[in-house]
PDB file of N, CA and C in Angstrom:
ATOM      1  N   UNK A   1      27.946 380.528 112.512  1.00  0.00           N
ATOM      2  CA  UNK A   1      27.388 380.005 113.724  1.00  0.00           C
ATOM      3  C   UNK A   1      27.531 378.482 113.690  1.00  0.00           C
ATOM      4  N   UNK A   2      27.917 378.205 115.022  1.00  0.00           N
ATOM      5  CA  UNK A   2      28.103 376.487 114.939  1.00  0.00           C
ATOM      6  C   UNK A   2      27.435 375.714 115.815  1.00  0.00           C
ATOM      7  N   UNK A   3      27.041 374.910 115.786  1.00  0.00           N
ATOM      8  CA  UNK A   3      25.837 374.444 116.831  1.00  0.00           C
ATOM      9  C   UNK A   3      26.698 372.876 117.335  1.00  0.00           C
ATOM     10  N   UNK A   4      26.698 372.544 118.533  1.00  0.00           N
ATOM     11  CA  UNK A   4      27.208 371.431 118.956  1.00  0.00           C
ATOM     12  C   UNK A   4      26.282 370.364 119.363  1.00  0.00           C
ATOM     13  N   UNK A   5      25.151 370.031 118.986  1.00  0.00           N
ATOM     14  CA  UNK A   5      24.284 369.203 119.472  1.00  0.00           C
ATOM     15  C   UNK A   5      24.278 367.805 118.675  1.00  0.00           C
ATOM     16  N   UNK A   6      23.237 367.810 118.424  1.00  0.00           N
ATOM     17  CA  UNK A   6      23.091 366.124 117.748  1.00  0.00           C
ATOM     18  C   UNK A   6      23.546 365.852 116.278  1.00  0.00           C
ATOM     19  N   UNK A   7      22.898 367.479 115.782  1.00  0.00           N
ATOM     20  CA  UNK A   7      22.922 367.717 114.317  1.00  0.00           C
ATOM     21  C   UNK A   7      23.753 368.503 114.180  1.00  0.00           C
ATOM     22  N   UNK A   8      25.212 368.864 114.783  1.00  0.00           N
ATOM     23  CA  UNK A   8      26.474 369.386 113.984  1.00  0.00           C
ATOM     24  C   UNK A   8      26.955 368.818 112.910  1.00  0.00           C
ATOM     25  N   UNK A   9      27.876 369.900 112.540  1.00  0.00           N
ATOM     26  CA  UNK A   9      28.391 369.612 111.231  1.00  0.00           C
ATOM     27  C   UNK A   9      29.606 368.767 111.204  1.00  0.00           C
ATOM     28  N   UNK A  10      30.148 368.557 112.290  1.00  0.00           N
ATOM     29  CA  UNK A  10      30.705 367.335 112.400  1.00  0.00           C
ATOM     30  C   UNK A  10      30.521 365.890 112.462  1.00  0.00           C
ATOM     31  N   UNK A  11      29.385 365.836 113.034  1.00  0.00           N
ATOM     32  CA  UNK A  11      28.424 364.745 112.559  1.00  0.00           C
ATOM     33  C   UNK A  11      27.770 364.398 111.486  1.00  0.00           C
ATOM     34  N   UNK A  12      27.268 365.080 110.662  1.00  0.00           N
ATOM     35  CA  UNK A  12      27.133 364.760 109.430  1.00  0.00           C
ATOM     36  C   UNK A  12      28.205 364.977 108.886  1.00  0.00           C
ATOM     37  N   UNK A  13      29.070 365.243 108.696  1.00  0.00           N
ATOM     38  CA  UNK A  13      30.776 365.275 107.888  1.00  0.00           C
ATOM     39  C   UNK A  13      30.776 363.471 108.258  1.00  0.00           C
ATOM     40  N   UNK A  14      30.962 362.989 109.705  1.00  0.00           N
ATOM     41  CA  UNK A  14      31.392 361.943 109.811  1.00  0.00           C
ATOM     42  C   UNK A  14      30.127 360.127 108.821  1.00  0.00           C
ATOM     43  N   UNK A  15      28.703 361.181 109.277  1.00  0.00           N
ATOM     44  CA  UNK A  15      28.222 360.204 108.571  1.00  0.00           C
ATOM     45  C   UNK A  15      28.186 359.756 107.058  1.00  0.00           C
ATOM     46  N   UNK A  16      28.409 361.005 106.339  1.00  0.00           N
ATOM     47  CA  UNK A  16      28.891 361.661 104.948  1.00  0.00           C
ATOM     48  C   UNK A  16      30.179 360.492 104.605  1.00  0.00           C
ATOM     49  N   UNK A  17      30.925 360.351 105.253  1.00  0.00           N
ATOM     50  CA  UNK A  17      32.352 360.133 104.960  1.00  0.00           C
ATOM     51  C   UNK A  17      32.121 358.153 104.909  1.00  0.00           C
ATOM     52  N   UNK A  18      30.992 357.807 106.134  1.00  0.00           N
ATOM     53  CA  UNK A  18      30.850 356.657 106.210  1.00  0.00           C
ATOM     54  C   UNK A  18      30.078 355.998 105.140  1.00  0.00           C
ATOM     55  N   UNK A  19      28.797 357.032 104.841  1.00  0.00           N
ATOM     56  CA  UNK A  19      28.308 356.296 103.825  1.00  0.00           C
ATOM     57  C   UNK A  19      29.066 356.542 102.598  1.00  0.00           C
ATOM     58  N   UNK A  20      29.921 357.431 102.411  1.00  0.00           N
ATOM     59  CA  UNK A  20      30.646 356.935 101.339  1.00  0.00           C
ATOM     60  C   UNK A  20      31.577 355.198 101.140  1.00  0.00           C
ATOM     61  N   UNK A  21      31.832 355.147 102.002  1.00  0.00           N
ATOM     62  CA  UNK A  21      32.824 354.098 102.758  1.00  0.00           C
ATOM     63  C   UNK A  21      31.919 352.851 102.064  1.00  0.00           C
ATOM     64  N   UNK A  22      30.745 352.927 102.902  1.00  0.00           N
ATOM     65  CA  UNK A  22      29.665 351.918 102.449  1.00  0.00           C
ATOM     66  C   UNK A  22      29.081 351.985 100.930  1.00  0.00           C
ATOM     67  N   UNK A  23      28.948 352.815 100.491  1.00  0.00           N
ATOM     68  CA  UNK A  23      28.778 352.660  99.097  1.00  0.00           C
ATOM     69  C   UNK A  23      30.133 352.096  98.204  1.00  0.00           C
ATOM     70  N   UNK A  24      31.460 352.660  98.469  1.00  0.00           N
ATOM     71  CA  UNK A  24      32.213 351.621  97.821  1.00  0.00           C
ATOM     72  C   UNK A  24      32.387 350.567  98.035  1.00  0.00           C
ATOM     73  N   UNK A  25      32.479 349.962  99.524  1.00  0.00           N
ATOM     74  CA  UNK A  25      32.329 348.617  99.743  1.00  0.00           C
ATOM     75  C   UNK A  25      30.953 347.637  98.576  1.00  0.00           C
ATOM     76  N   UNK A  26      30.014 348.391  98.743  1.00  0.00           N
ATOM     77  CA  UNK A  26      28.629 347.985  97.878  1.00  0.00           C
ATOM     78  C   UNK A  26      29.011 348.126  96.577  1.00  0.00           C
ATOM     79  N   UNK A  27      30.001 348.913  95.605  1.00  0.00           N
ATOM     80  CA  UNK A  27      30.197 348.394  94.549  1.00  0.00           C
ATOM     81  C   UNK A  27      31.105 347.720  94.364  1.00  0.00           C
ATOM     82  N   UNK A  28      32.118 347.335  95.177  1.00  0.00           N
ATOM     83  CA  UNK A  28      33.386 346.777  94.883  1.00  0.00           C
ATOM     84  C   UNK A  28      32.423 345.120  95.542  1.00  0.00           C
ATOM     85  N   UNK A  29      31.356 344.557  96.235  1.00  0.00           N
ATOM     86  CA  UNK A  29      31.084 343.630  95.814  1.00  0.00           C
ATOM     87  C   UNK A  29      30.483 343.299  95.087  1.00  0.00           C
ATOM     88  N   UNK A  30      29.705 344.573  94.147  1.00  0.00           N
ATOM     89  CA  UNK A  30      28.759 344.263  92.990  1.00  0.00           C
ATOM     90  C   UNK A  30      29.942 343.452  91.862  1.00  0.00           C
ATOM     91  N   UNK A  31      31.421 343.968  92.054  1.00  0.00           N
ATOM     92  CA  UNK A  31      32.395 343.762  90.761  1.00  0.00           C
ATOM     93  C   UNK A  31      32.694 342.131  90.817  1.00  0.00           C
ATOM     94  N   UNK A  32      32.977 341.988  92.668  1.00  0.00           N
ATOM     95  CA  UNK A  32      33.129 340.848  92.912  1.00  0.00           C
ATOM     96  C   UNK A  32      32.164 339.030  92.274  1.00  0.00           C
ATOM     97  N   UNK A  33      30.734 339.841  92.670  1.00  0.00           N
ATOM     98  CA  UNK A  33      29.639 339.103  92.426  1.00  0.00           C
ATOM     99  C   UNK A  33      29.722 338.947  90.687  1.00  0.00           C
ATOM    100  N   UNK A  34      29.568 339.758  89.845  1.00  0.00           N
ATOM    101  CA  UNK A  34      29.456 339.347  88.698  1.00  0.00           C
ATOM    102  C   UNK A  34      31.467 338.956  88.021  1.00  0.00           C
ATOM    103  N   UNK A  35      32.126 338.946  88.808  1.00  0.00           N
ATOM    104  CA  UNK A  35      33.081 337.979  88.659  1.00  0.00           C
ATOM    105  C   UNK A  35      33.067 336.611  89.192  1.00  0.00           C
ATOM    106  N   UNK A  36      32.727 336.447  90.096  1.00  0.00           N
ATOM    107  CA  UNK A  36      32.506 335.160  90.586  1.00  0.00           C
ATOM    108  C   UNK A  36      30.948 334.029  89.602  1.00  0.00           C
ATOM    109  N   UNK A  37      30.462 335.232  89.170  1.00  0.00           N
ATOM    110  CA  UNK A  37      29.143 334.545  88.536  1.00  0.00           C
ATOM    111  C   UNK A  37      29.401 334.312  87.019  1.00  0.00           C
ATOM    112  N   UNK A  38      30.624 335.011  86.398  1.00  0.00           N
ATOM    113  CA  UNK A  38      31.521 334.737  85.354  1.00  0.00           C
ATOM    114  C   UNK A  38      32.270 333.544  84.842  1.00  0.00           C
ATOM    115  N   UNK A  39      32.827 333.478  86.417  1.00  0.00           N
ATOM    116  CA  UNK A  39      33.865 332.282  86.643  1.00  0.00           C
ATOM    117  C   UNK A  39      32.675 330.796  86.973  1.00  0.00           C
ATOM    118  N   UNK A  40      31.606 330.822  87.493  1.00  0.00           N
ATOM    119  CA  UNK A  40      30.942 329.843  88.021  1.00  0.00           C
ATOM    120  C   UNK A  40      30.134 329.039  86.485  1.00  0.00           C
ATOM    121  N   UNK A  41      29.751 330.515  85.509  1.00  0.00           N
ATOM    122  CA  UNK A  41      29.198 329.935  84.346  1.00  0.00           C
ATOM    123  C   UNK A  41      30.573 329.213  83.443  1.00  0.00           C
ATOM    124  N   UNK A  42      31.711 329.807  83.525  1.00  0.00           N
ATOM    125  CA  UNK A  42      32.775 328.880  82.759  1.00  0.00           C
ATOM    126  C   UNK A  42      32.811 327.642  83.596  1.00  0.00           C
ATOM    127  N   UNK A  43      32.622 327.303  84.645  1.00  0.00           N
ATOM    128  CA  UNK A  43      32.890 326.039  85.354  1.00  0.00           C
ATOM    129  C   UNK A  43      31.914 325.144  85.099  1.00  0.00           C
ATOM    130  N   UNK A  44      30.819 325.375  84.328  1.00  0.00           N
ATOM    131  CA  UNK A  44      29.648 324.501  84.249  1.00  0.00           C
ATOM    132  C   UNK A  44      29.808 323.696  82.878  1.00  0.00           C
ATOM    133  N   UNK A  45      30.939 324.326  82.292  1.00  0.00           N
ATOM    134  CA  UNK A  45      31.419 323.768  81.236  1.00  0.00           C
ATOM    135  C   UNK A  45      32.504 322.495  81.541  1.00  0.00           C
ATOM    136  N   UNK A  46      32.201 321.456  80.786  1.00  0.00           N
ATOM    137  CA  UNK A  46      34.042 320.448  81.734  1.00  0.00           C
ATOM    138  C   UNK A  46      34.998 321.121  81.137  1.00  0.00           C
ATOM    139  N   UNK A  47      35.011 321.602  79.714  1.00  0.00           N
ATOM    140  CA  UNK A  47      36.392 321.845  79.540  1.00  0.00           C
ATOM    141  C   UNK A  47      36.978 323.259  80.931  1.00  0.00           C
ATOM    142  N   UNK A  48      35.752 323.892  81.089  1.00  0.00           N
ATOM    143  CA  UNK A  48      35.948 325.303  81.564  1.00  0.00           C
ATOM    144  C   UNK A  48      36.611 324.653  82.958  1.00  0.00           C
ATOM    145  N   UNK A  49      35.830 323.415  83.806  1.00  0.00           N
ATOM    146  CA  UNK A  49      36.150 322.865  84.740  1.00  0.00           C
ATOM    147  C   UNK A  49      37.680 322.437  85.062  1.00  0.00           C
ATOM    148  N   UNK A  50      37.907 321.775  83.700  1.00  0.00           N
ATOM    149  CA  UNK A  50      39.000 321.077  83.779  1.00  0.00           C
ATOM    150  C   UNK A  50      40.150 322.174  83.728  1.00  0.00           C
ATOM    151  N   UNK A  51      40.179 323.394  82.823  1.00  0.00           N
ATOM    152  CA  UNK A  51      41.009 324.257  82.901  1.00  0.00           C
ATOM    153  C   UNK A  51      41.297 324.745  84.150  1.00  0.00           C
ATOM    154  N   UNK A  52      40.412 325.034  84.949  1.00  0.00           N
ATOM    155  CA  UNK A  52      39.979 325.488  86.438  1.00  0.00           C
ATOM    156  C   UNK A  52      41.108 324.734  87.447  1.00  0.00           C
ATOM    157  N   UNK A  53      40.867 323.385  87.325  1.00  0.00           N
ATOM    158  CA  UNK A  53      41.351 322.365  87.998  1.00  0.00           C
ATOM    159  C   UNK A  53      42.834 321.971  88.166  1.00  0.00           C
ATOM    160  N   UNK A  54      43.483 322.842  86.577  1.00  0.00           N
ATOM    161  CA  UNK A  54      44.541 322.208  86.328  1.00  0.00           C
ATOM    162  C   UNK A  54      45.138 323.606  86.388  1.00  0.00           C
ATOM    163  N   UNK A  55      44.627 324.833  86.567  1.00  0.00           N
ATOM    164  CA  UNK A  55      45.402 326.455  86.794  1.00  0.00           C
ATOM    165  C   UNK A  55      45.051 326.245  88.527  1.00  0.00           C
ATOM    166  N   UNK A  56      44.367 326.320  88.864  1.00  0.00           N
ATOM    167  CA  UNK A  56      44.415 326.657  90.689  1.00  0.00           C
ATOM    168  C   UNK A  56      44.568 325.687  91.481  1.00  0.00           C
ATOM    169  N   UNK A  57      44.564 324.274  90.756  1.00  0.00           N
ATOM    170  CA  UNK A  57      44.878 323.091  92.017  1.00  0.00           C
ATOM    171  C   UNK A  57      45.754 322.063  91.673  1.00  0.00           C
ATOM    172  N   UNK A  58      46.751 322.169  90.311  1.00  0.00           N
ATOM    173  CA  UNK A  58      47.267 321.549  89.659  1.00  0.00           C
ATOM    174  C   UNK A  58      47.035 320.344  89.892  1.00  0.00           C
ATOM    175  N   UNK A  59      46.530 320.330  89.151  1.00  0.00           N
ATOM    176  CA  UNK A  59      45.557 318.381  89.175  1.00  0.00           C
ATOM    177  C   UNK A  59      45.700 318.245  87.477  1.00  0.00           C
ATOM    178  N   UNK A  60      45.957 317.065  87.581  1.00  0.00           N
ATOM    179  CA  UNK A  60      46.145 316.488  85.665  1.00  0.00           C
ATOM    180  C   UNK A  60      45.710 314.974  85.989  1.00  0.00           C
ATOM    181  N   UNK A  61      46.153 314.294  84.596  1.00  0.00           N
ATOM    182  CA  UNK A  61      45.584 313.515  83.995  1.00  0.00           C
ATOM    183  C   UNK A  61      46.106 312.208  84.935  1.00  0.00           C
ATOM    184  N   UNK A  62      45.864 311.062  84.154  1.00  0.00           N
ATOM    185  CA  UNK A  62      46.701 309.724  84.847  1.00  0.00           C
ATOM    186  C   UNK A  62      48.457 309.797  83.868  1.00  0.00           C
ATOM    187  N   UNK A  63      48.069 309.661  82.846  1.00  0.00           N
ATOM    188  CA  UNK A  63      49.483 310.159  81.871  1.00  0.00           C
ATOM    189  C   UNK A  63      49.945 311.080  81.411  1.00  0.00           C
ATOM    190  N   UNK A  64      49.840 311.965  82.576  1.00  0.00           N
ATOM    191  CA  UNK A  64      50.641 313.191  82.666  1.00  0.00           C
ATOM    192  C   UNK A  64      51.781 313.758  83.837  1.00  0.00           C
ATOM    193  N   UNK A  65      52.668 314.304  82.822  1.00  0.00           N
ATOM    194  CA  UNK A  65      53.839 315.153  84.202  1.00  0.00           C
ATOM    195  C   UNK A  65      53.408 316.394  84.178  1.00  0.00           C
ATOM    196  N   UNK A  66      53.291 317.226  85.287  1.00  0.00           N
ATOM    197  CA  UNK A  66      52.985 318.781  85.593  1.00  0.00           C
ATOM    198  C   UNK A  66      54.517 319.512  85.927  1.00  0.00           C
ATOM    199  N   UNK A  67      54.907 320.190  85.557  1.00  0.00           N
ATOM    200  CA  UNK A  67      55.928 320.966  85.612  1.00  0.00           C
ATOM    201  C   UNK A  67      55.544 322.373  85.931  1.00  0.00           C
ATOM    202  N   UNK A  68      55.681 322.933  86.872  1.00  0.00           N
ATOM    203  CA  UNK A  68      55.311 324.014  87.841  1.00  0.00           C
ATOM    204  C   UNK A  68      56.658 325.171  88.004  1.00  0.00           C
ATOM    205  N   UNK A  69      56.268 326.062  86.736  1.00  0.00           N
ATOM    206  CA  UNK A  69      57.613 327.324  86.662  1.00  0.00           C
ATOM    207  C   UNK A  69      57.130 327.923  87.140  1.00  0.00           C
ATOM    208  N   UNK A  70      57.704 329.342  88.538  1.00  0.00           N
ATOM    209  CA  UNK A  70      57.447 330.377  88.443  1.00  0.00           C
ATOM    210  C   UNK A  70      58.880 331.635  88.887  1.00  0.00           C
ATOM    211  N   UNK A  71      58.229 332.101  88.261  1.00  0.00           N
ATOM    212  CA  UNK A  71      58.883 333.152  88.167  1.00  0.00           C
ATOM    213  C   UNK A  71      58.962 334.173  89.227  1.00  0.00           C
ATOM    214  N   UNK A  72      59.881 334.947  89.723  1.00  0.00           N
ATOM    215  CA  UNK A  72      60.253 335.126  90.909  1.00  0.00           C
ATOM    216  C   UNK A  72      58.829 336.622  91.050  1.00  0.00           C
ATOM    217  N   UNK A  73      58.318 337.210  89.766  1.00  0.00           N
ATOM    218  CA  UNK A  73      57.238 338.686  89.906  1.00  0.00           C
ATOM    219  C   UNK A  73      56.025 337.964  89.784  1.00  0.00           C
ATOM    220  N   UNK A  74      56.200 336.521  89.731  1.00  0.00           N
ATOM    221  CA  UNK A  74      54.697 335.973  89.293  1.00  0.00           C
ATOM    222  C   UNK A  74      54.411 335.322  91.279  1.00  0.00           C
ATOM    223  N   UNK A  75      55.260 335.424  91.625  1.00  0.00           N
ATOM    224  CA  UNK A  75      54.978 334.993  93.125  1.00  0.00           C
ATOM    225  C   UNK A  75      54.827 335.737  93.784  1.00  0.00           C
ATOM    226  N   UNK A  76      55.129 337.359  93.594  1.00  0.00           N
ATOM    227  CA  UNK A  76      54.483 338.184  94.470  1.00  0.00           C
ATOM    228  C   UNK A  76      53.035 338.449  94.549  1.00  0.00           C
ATOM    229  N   UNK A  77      52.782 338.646  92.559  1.00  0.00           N
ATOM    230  CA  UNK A  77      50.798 338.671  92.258  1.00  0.00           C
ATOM    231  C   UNK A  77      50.603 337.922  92.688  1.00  0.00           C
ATOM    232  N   UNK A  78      50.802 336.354  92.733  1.00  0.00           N
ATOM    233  CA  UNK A  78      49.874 335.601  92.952  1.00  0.00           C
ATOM    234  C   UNK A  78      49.138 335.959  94.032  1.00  0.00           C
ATOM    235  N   UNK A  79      50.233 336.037  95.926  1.00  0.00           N
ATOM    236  CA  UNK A  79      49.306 336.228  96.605  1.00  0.00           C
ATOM    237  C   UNK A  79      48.478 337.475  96.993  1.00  0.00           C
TER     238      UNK A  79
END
């Protein structure tokens, strides 16, 4: 027997399916958050800073040359 009203079973199938949806979203930013809170405690460090500075914004010293290789599979990960 199938009932078509408020409380079919298609409706809960669909809400079923959403809160799944929403629960992975909710752990995939729990992974996010304690990565970012990973990365924020190495930055409180200077050296951690300075590493930071000189991998994602290539920034160096006053007496320094930066030489910037990449490799043709390292430019697809990156973005």
């Amino acid at each position: 027997m199938l009932f078509l009203d408020s409380n079919s079973w298609l409706i809960h199938r669909e809400l079923n399916n959403e809160l799944q949806q929403l629960e992975d979203n909710k752990e995939y930013y729990r992974k996010e958050i304690a990565k970012d809170e990973a990365l924020i405690n190495t930055l409180e460090d200077s050296i951690g800073l300075e590493k930071f500075a000189r991998e994602k914004y290539f920034m160096k010293k006053e007496n320094e040359d930066i030489y910037i290789i990449e490799h043709q599979n390292s430019i697809d990960e990156a973005e």
